[in-house]
Protein backbone atom coordinates (compact mmCIF):
# COMPACT_ATOMS: atom_id res chain seq x y z
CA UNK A 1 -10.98 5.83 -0.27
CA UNK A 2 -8.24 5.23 -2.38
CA UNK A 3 -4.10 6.99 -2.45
CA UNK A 4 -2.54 7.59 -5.94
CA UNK A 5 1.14 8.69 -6.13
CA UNK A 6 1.67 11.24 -8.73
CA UNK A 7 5.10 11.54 -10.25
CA UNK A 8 5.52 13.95 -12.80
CA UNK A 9 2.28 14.88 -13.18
CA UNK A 10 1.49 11.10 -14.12
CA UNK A 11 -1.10 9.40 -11.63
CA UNK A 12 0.83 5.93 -10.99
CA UNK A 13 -0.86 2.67 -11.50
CA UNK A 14 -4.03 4.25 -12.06
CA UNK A 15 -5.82 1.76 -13.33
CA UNK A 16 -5.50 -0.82 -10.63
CA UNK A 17 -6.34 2.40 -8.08
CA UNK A 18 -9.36 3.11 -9.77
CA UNK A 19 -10.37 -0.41 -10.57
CA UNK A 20 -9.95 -1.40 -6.60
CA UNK A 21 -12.00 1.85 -6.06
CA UNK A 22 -14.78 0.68 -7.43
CA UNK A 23 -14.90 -2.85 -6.34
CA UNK A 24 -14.98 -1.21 -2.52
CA UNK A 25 -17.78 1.52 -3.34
CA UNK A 26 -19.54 -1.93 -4.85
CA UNK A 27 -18.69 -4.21 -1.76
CA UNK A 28 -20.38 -0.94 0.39
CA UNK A 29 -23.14 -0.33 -1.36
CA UNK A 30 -22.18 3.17 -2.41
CA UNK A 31 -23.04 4.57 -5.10
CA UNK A 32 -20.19 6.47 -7.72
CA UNK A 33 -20.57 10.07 -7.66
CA UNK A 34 -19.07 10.81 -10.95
CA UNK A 35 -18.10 8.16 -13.68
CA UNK A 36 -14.07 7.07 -13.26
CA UNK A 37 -13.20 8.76 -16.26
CA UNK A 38 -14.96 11.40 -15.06
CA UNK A 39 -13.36 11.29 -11.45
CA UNK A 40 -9.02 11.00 -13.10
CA UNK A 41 -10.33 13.99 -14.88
CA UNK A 42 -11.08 15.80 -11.30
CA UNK A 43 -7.88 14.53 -9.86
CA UNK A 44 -5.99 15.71 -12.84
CA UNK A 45 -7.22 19.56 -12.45
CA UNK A 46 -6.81 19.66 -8.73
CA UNK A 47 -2.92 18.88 -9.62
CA UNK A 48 -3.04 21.68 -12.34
CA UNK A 49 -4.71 23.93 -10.31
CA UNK A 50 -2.29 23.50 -7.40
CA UNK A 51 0.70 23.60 -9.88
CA UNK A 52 1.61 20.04 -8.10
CA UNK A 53 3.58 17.88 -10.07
CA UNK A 54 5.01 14.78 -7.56
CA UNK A 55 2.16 14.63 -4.96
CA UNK A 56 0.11 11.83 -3.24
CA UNK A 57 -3.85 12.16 -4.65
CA UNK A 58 -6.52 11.37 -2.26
CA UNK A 59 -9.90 10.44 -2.74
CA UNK A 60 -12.58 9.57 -0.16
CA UNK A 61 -15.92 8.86 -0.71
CA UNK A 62 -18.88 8.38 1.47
CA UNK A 63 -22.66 7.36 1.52
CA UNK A 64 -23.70 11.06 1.84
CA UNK A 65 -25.48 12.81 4.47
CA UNK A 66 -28.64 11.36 6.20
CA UNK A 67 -30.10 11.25 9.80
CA UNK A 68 -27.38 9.64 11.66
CA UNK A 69 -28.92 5.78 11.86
CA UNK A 70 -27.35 2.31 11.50
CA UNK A 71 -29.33 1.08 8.46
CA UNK A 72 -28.36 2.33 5.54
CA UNK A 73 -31.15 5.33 4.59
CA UNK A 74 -34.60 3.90 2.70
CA UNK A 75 -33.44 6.88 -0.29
CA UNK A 76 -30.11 7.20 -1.16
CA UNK A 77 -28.61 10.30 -0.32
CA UNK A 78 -26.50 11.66 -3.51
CA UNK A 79 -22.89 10.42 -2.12
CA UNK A 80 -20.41 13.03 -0.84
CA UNK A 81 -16.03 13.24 -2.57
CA UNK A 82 -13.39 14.39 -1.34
CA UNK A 83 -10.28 15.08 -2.94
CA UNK A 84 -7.01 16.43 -1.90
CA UNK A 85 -3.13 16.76 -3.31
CA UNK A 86 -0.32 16.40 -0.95
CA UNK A 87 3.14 17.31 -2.44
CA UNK A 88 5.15 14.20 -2.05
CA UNK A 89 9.11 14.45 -1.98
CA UNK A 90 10.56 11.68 -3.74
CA UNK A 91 14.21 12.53 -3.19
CA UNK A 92 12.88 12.01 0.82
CA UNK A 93 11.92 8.61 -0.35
CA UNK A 94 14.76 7.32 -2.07
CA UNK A 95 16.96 8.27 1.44
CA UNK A 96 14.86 6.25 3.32
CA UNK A 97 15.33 3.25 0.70
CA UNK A 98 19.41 4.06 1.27
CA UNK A 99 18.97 3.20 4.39
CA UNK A 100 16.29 0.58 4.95
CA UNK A 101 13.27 0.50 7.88
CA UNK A 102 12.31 -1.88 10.90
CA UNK A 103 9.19 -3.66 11.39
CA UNK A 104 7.47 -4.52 14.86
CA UNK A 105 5.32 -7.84 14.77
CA UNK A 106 2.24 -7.38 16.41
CA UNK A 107 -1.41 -9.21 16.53
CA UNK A 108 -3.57 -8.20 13.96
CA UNK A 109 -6.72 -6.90 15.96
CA UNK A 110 -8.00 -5.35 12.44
CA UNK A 111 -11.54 -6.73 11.08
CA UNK A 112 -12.16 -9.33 8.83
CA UNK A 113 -12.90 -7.20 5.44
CA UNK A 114 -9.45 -6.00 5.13
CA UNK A 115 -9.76 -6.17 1.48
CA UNK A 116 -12.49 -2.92 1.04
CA UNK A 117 -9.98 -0.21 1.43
CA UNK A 118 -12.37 1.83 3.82
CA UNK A 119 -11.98 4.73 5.96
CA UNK A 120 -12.07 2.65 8.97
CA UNK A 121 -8.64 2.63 10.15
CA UNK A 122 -8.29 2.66 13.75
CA UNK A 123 -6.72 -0.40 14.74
CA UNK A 124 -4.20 0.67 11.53
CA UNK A 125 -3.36 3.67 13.11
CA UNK A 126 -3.02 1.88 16.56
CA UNK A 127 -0.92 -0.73 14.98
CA UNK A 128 1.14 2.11 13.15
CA UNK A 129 1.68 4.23 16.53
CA UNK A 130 3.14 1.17 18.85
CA UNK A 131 5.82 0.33 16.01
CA UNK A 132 6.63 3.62 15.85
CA UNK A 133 6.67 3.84 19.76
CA UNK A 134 8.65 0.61 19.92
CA UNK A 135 11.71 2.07 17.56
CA UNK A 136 10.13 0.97 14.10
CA UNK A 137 8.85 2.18 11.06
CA UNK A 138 5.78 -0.17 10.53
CA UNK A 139 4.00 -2.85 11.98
CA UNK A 140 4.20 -6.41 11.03
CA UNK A 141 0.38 -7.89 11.67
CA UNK A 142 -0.16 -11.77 12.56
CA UNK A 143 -2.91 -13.33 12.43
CA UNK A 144 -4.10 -15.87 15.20
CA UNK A 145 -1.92 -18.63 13.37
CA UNK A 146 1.30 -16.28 14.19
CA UNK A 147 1.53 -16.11 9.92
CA UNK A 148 2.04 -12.41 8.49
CA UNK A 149 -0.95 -10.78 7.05
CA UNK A 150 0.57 -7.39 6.45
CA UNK A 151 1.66 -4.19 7.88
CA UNK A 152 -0.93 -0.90 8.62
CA UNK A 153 -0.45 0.46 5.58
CA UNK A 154 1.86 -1.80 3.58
CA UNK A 155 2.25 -5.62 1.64
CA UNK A 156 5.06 -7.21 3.15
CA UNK A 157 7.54 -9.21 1.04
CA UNK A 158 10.08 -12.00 1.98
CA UNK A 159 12.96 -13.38 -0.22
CA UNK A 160 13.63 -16.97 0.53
CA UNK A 161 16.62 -18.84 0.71
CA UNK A 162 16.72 -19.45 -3.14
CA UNK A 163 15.76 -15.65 -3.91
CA UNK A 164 12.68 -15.79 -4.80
CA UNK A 165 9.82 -14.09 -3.42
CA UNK A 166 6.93 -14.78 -1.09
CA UNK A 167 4.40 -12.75 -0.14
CA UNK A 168 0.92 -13.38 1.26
CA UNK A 169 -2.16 -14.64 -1.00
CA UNK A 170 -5.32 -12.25 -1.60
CA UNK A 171 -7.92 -12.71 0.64
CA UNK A 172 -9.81 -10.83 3.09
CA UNK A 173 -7.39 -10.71 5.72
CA UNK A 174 -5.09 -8.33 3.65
CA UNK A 175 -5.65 -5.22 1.24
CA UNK A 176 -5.02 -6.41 -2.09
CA UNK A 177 -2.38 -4.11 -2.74
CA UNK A 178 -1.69 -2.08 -6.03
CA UNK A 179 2.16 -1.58 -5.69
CA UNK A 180 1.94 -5.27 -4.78
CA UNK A 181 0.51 -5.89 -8.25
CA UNK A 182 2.83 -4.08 -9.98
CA UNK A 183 6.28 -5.15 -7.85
CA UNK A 184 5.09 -8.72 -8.75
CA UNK A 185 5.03 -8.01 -12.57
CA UNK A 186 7.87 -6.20 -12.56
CA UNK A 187 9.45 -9.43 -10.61
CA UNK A 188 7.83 -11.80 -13.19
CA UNK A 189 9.49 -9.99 -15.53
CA UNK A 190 13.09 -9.81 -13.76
CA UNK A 191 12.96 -13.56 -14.25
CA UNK A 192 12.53 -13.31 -10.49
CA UNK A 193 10.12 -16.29 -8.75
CA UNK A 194 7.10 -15.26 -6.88
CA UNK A 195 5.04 -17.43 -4.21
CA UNK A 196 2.00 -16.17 -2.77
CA UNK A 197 1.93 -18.17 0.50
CA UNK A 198 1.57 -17.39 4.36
CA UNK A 199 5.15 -17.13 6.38
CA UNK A 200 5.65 -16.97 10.09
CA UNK A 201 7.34 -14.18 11.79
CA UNK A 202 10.34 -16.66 12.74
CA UNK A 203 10.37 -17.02 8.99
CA UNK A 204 10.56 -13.66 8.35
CA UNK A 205 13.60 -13.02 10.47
CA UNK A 206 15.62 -15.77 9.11
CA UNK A 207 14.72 -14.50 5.46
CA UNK A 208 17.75 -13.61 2.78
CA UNK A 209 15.58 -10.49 2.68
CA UNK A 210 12.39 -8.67 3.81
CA UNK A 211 11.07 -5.29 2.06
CA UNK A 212 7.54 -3.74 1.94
CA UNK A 213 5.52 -1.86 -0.85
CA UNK A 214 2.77 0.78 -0.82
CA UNK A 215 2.22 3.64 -3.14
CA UNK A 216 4.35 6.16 -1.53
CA UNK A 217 6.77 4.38 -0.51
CA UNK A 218 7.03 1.40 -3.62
CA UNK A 219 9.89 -0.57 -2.33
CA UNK A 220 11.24 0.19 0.61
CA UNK A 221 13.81 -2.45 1.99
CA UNK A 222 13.66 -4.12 5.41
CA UNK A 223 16.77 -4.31 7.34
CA UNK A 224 15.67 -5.24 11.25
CA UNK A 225 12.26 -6.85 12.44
CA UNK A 226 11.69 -6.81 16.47
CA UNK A 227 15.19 -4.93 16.36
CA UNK A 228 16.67 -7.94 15.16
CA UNK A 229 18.83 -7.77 12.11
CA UNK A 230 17.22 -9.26 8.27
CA UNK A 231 20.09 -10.55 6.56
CA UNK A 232 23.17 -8.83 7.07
CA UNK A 233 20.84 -5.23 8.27
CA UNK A 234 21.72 -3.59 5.40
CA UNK A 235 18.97 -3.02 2.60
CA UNK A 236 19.23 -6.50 0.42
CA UNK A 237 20.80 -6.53 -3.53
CA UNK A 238 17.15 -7.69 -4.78
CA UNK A 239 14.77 -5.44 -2.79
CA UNK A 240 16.92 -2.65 -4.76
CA UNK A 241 16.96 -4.05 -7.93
CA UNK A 242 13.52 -4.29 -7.55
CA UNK A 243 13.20 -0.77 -6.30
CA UNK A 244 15.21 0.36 -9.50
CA UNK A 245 13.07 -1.56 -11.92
CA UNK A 246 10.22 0.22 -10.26
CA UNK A 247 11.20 3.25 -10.64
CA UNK A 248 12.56 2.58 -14.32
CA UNK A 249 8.95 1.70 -15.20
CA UNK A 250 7.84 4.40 -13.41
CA UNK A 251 9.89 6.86 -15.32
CA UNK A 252 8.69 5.16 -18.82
CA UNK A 253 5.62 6.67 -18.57
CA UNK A 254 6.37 9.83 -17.03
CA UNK A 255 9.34 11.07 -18.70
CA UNK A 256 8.28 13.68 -21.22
């Protein structure tokens, strides 16, 4: 499956969303139901035809339907999409920015593929449910090292103590992010140093800064992990500058 934010009618960092589309249909073995082009066209008239302008696109796609079995079936069934438009409020957004979120570290009891952005989210949703039971916003997953991998539906970020960036390599333990992508250009291009390395939680807390990215939520600054303040708990001066580039490229392209 893949999420798209849609701001102005303009699907966000499409390409990267439909390029890491296809690489997980490939690593499944499913089969495209419709050409990409063919697919941003679809996703485009479901906006128009439910006059949505800022919305979250979602697109799943399965194997199709077969006799339920664990081997994949001997002929291909034609493959089944879904897709749906959520309106997404962006002013909601930006007030949660203001104001910054918490993480919870927890062990990351997700499987070892978390690259293919599948369907199969339980221990996300797990994950997501005790932070949010514990008093945060997201989780903060560790893997058996006690290094950050990511959060249930985020990329986490650090700024060091010579304000640059650090954030976790690709590799199968993590989703390789598209807002990731991006929030690294942009950085690149703030003049703004970027190092993709493991960090320990302990790390994390003593950071300058902490902040996370997805694509509803693009930057959204860290002020407290394990209820313990980042910083000075306040969102940091270069998780918002990087919001505000973010959203200045963001407007490029979608202002009219």
């Amino acid at each position: 499956y893949e999420v798209c934010a849609v701001k102005a009618g303009v699907m966000l960092d499409e390409a990267g969303h439909f390029a890491r589309l296809e690489r997980s249909l490939a690593a499944l073995d499913i089969a495209q139901p419709v050409s990409m082009p063919a697919l941003k066209l679809i996703g485009r008239h479901l906006l128009r035809l439910n006059r949505i302008s800022d919305a979250i696109l979602y697109i799943q796609i399965s194997r199709g339907v077969a006799p339920r079995d664990h081997p994949f079936p001997v002929v291909a069934p034609a493959p089944a999409l879904i897709v749906t438009a959520k309106r997404l409020d962006w002013q909601k957004q930006d007030a949660q920015a203001e104001k910054g979120v918490g993480l919870i570290s927890m062990p990351d009891e997700r499987w070892a593929r978390c690259d293919i952005k599948s369907t199969a989210l339980l221990a996300n949703v797990l994950a997501k449910q005790k932070a949010r039971d514990a008093g945060g916003y997201e989780a903060m997953l560790t893997d058996e090292a006690g290094l950050v991998t990511e959060g249930s539906s985020s990329t986490i970020f650090m700024v060091d103590g010579d304000g640059g960036l650090v954030t976790r390599p690709l590799g199968p333990e993590i989703l390789p992010g598209i807002t990731r992508e991006t929030v690294i250009d942009v950085a690149r291009a703030e003049n703004i140093a970027v190092t993709e390395r493991a960090f320990s939680v302990d790390e994390a807390k003593a950071a300058r800064e902490m902040f996370i990215t997805s694509a509803s939520g693009f930057v959204l600054p860290v002020v407290e992990i394990d209820h313990q303040p980042v910083g000075n708990g306040v969102p940091g001066s270069l998780a918002t500058r990087l919001r505000r580039a973010y959203i200045a490229r963001v407007d490029a392209v979608t202002r009219p």
